[in-house]
Protein backbone atom coordinates (compact mmCIF):
# COMPACT_ATOMS: atom_id res chain seq x y z
CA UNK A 1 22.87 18.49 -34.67
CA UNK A 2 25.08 16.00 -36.70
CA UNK A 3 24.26 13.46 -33.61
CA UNK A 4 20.63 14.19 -34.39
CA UNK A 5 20.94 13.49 -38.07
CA UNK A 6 22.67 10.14 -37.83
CA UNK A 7 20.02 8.98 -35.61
CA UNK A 8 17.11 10.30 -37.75
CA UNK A 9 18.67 8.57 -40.79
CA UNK A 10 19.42 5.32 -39.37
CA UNK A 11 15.79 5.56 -38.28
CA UNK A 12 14.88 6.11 -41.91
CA UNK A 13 15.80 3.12 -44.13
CA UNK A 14 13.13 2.82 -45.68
CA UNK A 15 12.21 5.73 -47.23
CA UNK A 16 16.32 5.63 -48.00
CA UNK A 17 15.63 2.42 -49.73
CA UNK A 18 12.57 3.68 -51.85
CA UNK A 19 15.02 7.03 -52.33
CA UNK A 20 17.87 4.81 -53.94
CA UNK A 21 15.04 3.05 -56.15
CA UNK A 22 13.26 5.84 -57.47
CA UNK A 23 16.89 7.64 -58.34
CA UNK A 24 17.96 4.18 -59.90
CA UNK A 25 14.89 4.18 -62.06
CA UNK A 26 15.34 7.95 -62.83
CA UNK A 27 19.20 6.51 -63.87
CA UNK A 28 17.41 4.24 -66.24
CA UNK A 29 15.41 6.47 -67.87
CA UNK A 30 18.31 9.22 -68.45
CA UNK A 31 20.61 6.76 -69.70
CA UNK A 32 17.67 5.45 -71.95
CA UNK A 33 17.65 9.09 -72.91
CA UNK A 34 21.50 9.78 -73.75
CA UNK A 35 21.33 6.56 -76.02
CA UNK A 36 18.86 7.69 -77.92
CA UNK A 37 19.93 10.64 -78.11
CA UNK A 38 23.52 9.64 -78.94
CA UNK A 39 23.30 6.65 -80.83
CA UNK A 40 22.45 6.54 -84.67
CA UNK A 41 19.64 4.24 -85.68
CA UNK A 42 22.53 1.89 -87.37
CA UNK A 43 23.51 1.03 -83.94
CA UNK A 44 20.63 0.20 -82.61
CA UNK A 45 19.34 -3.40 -81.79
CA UNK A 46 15.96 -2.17 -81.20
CA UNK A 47 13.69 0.26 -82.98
CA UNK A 48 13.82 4.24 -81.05
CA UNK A 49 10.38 3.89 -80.20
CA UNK A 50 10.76 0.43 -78.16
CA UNK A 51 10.77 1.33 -74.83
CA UNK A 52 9.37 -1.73 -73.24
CA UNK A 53 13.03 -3.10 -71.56
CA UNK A 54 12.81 0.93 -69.81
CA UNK A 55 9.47 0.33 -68.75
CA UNK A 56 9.46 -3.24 -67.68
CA UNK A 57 12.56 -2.60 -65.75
CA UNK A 58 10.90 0.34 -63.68
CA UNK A 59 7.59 -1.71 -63.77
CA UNK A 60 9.47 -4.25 -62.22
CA UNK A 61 11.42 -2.44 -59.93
CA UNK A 62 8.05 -0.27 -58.42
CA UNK A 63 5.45 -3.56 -58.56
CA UNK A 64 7.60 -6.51 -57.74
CA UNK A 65 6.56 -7.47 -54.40
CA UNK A 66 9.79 -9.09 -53.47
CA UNK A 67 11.49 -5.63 -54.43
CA UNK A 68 8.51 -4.09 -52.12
CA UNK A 69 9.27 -6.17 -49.07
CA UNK A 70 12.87 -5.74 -49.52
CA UNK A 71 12.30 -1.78 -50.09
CA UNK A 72 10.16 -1.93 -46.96
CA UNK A 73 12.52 -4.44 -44.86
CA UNK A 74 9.45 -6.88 -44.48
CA UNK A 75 10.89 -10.08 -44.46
CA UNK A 76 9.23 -13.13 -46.24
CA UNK A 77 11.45 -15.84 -44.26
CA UNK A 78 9.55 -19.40 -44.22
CA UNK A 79 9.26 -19.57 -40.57
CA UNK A 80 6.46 -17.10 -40.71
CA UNK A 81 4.53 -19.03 -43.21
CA UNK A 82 2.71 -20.87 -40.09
CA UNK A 83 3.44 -17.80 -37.57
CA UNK A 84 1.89 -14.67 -38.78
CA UNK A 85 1.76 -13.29 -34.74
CA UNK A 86 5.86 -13.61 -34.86
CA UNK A 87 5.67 -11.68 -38.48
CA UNK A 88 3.91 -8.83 -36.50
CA UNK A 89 5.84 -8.83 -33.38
CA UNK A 90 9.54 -8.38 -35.25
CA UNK A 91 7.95 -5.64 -37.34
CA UNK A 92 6.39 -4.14 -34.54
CA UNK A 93 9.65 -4.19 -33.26
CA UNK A 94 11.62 -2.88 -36.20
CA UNK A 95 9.03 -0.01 -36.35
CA UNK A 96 8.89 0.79 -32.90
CA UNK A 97 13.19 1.02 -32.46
CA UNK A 98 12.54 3.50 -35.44
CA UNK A 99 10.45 5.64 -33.76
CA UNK A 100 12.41 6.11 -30.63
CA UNK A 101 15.42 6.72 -32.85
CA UNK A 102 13.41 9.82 -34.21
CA UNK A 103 12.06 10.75 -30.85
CA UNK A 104 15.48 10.77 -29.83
CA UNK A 105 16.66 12.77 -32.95
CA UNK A 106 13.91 15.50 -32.62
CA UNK A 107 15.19 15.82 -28.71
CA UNK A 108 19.03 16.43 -30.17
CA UNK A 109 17.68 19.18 -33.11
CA UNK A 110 15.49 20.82 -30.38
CA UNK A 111 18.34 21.40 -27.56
CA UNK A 112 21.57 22.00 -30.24
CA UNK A 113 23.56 24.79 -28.97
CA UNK A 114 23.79 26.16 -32.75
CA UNK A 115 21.59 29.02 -33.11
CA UNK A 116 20.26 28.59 -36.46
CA UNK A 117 16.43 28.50 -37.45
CA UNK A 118 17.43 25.43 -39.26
CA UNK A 119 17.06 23.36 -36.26
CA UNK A 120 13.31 23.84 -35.36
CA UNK A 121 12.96 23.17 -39.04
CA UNK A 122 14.32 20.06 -38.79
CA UNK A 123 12.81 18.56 -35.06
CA UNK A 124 9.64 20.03 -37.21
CA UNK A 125 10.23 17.47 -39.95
CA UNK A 126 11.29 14.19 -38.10
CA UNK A 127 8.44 14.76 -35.89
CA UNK A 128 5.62 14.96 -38.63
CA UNK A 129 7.54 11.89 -40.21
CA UNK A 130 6.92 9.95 -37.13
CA UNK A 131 3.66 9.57 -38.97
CA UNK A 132 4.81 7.03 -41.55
CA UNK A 133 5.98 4.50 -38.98
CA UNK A 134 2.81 4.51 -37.20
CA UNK A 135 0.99 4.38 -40.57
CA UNK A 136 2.88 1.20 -41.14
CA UNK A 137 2.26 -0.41 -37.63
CA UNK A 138 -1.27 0.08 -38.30
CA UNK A 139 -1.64 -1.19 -41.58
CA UNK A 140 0.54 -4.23 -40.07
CA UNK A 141 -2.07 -4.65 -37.27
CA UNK A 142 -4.90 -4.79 -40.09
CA UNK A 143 -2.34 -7.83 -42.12
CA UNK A 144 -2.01 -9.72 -38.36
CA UNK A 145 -5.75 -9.25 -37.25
CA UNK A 146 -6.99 -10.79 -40.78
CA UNK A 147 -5.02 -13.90 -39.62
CA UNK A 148 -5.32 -14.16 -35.70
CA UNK A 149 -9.56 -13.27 -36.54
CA UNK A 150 -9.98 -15.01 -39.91
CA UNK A 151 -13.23 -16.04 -40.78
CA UNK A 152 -14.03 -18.26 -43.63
CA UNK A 153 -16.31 -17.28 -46.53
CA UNK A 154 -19.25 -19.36 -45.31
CA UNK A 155 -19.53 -17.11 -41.74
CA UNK A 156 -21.94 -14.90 -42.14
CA UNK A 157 -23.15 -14.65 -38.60
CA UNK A 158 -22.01 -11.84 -36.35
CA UNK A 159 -19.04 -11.68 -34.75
CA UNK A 160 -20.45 -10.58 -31.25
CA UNK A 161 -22.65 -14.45 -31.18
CA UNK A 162 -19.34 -16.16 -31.06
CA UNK A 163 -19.13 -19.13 -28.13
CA UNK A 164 -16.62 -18.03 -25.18
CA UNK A 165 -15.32 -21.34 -26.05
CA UNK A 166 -14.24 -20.75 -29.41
CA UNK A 167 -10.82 -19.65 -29.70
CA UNK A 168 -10.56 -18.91 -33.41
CA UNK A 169 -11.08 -20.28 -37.10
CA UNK A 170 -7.51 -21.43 -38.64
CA UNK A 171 -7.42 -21.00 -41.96
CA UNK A 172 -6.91 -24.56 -44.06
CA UNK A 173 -3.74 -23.77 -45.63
CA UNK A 174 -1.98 -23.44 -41.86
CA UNK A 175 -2.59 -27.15 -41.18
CA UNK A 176 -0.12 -29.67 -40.47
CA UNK A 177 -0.17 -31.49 -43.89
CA UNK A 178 1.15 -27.88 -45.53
CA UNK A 179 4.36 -27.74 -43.57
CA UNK A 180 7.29 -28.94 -45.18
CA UNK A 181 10.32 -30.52 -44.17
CA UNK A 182 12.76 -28.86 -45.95
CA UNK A 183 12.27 -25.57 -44.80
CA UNK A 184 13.83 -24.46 -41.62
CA UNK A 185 11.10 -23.13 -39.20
CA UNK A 186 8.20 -24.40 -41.14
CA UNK A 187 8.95 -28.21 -40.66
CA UNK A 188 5.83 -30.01 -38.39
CA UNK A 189 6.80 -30.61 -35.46
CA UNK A 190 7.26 -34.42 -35.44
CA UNK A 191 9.86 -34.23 -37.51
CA UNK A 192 11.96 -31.49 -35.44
CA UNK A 193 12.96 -34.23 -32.44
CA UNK A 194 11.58 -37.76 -34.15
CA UNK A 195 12.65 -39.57 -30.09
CA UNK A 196 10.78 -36.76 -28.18
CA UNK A 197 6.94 -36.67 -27.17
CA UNK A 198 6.09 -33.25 -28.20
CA UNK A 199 4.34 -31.94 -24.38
CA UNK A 200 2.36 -29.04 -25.93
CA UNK A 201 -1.49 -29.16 -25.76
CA UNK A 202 -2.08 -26.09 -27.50
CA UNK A 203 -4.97 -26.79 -29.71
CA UNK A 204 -3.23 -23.94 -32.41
CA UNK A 205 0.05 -25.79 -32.13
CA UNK A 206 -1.64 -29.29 -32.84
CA UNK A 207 -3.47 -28.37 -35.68
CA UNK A 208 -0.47 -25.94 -37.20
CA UNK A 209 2.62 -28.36 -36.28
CA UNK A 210 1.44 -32.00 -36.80
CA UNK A 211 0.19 -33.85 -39.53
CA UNK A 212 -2.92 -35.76 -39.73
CA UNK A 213 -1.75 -39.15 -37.92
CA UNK A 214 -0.86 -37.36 -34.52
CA UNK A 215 -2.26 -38.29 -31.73
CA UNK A 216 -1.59 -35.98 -29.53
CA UNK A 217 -2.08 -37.86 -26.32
CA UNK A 218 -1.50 -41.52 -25.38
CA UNK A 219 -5.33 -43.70 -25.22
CA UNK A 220 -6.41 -42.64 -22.22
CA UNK A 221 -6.49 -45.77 -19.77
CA UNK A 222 -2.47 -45.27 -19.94
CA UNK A 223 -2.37 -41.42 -19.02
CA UNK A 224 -1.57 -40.90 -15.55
CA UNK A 225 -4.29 -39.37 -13.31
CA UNK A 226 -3.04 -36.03 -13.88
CA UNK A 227 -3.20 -36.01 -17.21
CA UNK A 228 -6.44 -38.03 -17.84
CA UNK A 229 -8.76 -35.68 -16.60
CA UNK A 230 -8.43 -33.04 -19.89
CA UNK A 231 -8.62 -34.77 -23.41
CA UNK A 232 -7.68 -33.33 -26.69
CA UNK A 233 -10.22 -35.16 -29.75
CA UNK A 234 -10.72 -34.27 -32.65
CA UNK A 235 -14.63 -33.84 -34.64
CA UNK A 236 -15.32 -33.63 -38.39
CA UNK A 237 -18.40 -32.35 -39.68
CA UNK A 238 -20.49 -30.07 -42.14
CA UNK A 239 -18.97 -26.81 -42.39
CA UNK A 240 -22.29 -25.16 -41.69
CA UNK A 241 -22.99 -27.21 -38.58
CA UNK A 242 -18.80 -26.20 -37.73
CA UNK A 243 -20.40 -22.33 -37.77
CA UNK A 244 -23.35 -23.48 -36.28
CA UNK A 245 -21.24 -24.86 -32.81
CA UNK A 246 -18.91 -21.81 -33.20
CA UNK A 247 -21.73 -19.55 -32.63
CA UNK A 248 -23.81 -21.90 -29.84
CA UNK A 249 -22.26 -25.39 -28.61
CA UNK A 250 -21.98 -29.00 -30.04
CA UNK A 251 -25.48 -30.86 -29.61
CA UNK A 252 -24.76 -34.50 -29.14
CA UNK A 253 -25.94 -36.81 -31.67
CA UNK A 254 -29.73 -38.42 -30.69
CA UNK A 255 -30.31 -40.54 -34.03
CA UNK A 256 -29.70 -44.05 -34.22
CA UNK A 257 -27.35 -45.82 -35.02
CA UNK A 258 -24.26 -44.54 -32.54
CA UNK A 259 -21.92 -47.03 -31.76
CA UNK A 260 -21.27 -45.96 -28.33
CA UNK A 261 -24.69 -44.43 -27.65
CA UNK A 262 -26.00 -40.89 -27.62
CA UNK A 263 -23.62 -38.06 -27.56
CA UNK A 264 -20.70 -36.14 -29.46
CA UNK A 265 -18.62 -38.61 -31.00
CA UNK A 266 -14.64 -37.39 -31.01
CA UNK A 267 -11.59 -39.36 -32.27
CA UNK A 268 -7.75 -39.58 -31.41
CA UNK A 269 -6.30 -37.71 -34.82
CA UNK A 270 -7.59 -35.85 -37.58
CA UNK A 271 -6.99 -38.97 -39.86
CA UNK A 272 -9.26 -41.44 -37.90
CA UNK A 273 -12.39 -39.16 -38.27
CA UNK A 274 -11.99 -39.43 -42.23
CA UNK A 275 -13.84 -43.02 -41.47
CA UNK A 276 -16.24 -42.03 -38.60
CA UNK A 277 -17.66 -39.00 -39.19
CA UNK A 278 -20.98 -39.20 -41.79
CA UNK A 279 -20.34 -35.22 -42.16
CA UNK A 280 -17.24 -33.95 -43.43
CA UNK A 281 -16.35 -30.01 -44.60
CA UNK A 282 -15.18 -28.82 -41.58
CA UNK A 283 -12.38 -30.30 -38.47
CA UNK A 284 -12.88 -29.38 -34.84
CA UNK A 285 -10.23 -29.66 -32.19
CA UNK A 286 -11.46 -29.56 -28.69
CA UNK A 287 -10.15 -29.90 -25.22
CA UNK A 288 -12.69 -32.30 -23.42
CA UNK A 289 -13.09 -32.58 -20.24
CA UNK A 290 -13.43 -36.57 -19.02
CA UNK A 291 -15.25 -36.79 -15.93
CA UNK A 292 -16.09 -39.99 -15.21
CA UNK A 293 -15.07 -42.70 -17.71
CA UNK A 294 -16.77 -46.26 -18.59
CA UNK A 295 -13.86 -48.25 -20.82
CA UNK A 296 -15.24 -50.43 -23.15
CA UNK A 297 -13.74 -52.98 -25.56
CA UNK A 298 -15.50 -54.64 -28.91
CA UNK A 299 -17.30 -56.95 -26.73
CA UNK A 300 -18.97 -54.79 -24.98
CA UNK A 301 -20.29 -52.36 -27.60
CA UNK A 302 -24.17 -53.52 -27.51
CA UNK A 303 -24.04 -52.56 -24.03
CA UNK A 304 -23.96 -48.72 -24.87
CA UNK A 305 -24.73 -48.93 -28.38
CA UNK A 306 -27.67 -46.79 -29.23
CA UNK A 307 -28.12 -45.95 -25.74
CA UNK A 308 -27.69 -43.00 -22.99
CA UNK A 309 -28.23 -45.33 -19.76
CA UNK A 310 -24.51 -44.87 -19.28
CA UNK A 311 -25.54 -41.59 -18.43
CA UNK A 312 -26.68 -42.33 -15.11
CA UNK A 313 -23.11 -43.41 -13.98
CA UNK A 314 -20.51 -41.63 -16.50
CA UNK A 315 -19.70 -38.72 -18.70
CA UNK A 316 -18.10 -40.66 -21.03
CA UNK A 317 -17.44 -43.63 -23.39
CA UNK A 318 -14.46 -44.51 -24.23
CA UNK A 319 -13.55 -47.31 -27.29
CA UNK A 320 -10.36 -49.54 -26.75
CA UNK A 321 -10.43 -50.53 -30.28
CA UNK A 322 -7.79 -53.43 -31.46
CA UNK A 323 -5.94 -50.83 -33.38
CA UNK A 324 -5.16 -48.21 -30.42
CA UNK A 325 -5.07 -45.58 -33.70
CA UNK A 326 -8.83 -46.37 -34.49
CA UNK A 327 -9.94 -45.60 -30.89
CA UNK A 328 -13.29 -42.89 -29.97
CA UNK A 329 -14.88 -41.74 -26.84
CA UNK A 330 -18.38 -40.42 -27.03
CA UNK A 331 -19.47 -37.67 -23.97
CA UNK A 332 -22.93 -37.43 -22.80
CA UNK A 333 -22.84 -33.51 -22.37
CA UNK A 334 -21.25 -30.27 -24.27
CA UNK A 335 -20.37 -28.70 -21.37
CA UNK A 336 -17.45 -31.22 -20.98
CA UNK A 337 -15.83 -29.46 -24.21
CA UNK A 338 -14.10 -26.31 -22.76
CA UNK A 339 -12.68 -25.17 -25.85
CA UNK A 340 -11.65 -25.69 -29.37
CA UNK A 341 -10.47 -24.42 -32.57
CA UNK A 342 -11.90 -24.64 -36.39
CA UNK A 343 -11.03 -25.67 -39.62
CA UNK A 344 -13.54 -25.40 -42.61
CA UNK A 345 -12.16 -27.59 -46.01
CA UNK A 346 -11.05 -24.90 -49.26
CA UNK A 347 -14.53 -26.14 -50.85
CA UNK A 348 -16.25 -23.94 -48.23
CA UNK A 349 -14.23 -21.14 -47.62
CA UNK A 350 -13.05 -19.11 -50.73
CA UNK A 351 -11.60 -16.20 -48.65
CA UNK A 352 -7.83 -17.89 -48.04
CA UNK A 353 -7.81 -17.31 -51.91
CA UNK A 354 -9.36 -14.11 -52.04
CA UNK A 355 -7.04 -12.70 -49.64
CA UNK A 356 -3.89 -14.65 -51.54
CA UNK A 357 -2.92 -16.04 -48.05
CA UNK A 358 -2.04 -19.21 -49.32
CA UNK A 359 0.33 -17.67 -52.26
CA UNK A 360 2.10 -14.89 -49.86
CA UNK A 361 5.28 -16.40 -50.01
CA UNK A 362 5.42 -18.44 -54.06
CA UNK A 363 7.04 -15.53 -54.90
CA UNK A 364 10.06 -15.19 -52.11
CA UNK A 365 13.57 -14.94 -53.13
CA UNK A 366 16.81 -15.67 -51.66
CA UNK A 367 15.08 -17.69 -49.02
CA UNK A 368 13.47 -14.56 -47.68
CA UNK A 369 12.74 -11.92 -49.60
């Protein structure tokens, strides 16, 4: 029985923690009580009917989200800021240990050797409070599945017209520019090993962890053949034409002028589309798919420009410009683009603000609370 009541409490800090708050404000408001009670109004710095120290302190101590996270054991730490999915999983965790230390309590009150009705009272009890941890998890769940299936204001479309090559919409304040170097576990990624090429191609990870200037791949007539066949570019745009290719497919570009002919138009790093694209309000990174490649320096540009005989012969066009940074590739057919991720501006998408998912953690103390 004791066994089974060490377990079930260890399994219950929370509700401990919101025990130890509630008594602390009931302390408040009994001492608040005795002093008026026992104090004459000589003595008194403050009138007897000011009583907004009592309530601000319980106001503070009941509202105060830091004092709710820490009451809940929800920790604010700045390496979730660009990780919500690791937020979930620890909680998940935390939750789920909980559980199975109640499980395990309910199995010692059920089989104690002490004959008392007390027991079934109590396995009764921690079993219908297994309810409040899966309450949590779910309401967790809801918090994690409005980040990893955010969709900005300006999506209006259904859900089930998404393209199988869309992976998700990341909301803007998760972008590379927004991490910051002096917090550990939310510094981009460059600046965690300045001598090392970072290897990962995850189109999440490139738009999360690097600033604007990354390029997340060498120009391509320097790759090795097998790494030259897959390319990651990047694509700015209208935000309604961004929703438009989430919920169909790019449609290459068929009005003169183009540079390097007919087609969708994709550059190195986020930063070099700022003076390509004619759209901006939304950012596209996609995972392209080469094929076969005609190289082309500034000499040669009237040769393609304006243009899809290339067609005949490649899939693509790729720009050696002077400045390797300033370099494009244009590809003749969507179907080379096997996936991507989206990023619509704040002027189009009002819901990160609505939601306060880009003020979650102003309000964090000690680091992580």
């Amino acid at each position: 029985m004791i066994a089974g009541f060490i377990l079930d409490w260890i399994g219950s800090l929370v509700p401990t923690l919101i025990g130890l708050i509630i008594a602390f404000i009931l302390a408040i408001f009994v001492l608040r009580t005795l002093v008026h009670l026992c104090c004459s109004n000589k003595n008194r710095v403050r009138s007897s009917d000011d009583s907004s120290v009592t309530v601000d302190c319980a106001v503070f101590l009941l509202c105060s989200r830091p004092m709710n996270r820490f009451v809940a054991l929800n920790c604010n730490c700045p390496c979730y800021i660009p990780r919500p999915r690791l937020r979930f999983l620890v909680r998940l965790a935390l939750l789920l240990f909980a559980i199975l230390l109640r499980v395990l309590a309910i199995i010692l009150y059920a089989t104690s050797k002490t004959n008392t009705a007390s027991k079934a009272t109590l396995a009764f009890a921690c079993a219908f409070s297994i309810i409040f941890p899966l309450s949590s998890i779910s309401l967790d769940f809801y918090q994690y599945r409005v980040w990893w299936h955010y969709r900005p204001s300006c999506d209006t479309l259904p859900r089930s017209t998404l393209s199988k090559k869309h992976i998700r919409y990341i909301p803007y304040h998760l972008v590379g520019n927004n991490r910051n170097d002096m917090h550990m576990g939310n510094k981009p990624c460059d600046t965690m090993s300045p001598d090392v090429k970072c290897q990962n191609r995850n189109l999440e990870h490139l738009i999360i962890f690097h600033l604007d200037d990354y390029k997340p791949q060498e120009r391509w007539g320097l790759l090795p053949p097998s790494e030259a066949a897959n390319y990651v570019g990047f694509h700015r745009t209208k935000a309604e034409f961004a929703i438009s290719i989430a919920h169909s497919d790019f449609r290459p570009s068929m009005t003169p002028p183009q540079m390097l002919g007919f087609g969708v138009y994709f550059a190195r790093s986020i930063e070099h589309t700022k003076g390509k694209a004619r759209n901006a309000g939304a950012l596209i990174c996609a995972e392209i798919r080469m094929g076969r490649v005609k190289q082309i320096t500034v000499n040669q540009i009237d040769t393609v420009r304006n243009s899809k005989a290339w067609w005949k012969n490649y899939d693509t066009v790729y720009y050696n410009h002077e400045n390797d940074d300033r370099d494009e590739f244009c590809i003749k057919d969507p179907a080379q683009i096997l996936r991507w991720v989206i990023v619509v501006d704040e002027e189009n998408d009002t819901k990160v603000g609505e939601y306060r998912l880009d003020t979650e953690f102003e309000d964090t103390w000690c680091g992580c609370i």
